[in-house]
Protein backbone atom coordinates (compact mmCIF):
# COMPACT_ATOMS: atom_id res chain seq x y z
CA UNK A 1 -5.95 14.15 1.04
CA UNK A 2 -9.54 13.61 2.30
CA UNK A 3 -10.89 14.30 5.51
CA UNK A 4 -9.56 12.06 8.41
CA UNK A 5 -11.66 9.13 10.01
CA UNK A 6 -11.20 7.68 13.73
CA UNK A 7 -8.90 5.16 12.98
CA UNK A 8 -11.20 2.72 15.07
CA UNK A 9 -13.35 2.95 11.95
CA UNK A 10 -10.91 3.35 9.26
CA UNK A 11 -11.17 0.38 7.14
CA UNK A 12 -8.45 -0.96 4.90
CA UNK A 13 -9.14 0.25 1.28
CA UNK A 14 -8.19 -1.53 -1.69
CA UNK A 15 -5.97 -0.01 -4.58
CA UNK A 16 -4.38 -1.47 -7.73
CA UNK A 17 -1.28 -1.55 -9.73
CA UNK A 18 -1.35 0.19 -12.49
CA UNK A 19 0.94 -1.88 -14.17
CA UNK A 20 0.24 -5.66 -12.98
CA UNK A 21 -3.22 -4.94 -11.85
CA UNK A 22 -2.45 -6.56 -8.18
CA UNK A 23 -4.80 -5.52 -5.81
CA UNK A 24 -3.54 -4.80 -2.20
CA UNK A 25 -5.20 -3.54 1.06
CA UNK A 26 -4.14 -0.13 2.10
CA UNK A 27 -4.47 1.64 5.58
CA UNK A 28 -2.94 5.58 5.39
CA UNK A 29 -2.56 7.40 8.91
CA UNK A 30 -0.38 10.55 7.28
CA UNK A 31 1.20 11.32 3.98
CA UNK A 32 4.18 9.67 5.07
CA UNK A 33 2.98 6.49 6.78
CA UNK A 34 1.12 3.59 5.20
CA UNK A 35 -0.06 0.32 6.06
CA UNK A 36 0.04 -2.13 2.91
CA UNK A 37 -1.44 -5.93 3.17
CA UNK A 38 -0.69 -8.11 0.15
CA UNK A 39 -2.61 -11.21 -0.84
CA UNK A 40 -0.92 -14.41 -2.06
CA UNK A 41 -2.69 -13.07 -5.44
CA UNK A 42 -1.10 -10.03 -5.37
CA UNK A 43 2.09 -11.34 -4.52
CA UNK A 44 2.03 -13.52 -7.90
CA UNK A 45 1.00 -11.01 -10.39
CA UNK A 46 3.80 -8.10 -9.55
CA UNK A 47 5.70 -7.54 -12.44
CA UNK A 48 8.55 -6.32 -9.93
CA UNK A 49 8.60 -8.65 -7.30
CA UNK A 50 10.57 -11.95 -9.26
CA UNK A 51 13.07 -9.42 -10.20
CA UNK A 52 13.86 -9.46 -6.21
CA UNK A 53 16.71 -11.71 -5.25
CA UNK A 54 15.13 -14.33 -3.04
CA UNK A 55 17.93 -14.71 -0.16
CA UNK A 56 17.77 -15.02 3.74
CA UNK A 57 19.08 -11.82 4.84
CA UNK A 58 16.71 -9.30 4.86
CA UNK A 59 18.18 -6.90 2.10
CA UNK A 60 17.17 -9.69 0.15
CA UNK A 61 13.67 -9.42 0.60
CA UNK A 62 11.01 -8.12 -1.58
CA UNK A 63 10.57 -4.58 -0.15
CA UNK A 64 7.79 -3.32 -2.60
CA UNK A 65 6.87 -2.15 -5.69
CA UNK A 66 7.56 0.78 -7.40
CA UNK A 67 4.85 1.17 -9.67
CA UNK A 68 2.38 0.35 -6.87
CA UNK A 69 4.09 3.46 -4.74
CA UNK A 70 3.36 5.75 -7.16
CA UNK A 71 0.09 4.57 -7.60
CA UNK A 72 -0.48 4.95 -4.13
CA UNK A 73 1.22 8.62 -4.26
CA UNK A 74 -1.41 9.39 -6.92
CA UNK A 75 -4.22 8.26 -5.07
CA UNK A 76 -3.59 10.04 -1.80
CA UNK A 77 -2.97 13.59 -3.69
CA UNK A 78 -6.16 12.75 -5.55
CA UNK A 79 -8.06 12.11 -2.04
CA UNK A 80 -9.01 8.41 -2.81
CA UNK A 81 -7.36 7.01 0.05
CA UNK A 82 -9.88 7.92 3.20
CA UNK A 83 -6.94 9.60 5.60
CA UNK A 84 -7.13 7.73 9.10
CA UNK A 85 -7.40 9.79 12.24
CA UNK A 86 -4.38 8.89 14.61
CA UNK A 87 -5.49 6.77 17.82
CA UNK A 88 -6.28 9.15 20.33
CA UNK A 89 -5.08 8.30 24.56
């Protein structure tokens, strides 16, 4: 991963699908954590997200994409995703 930036100044970053080609706001703190915003946009073009049963329980809601995780995965072990410093006390 890249070098950390204080969080303060840590701006959401934008990365695509590589299958759908929807474009979602991305925050990463660690390797393990990540903060993902999706547009409406985004929303409509994932290939994934219609297979999603569309209940009221929450096990029914869309949880994510797959492709877009990896793509995400790639990116951080490339060091395209600016790593967030943790808020400091």
């Amino acid at each position: 991963m890249t070098a950390r930036v204080r969080s303060a100044d840590a701006a959401m970053q934008q990365v695509s699908c590589t299958e759908c080609l929807a474009k979602v706001q991305v925050r990463k703190t660690a390797w393990e954590q990540t903060s993902i915003q999706w547009s409406g946009e985004a929303l409509e073009l994932c290939r994934e997200r219609p297979a999603c049963p569309s209940g009221g329980l929450p096990r029914d809601q869309f949880v994510g994409c797959e492709t877009l995780r990896a793509a995400l995965r790639d990116a951080t072990a490339r060091g395209s995703l600016e790593l967030a410093e943790p808020a400091t006390q």
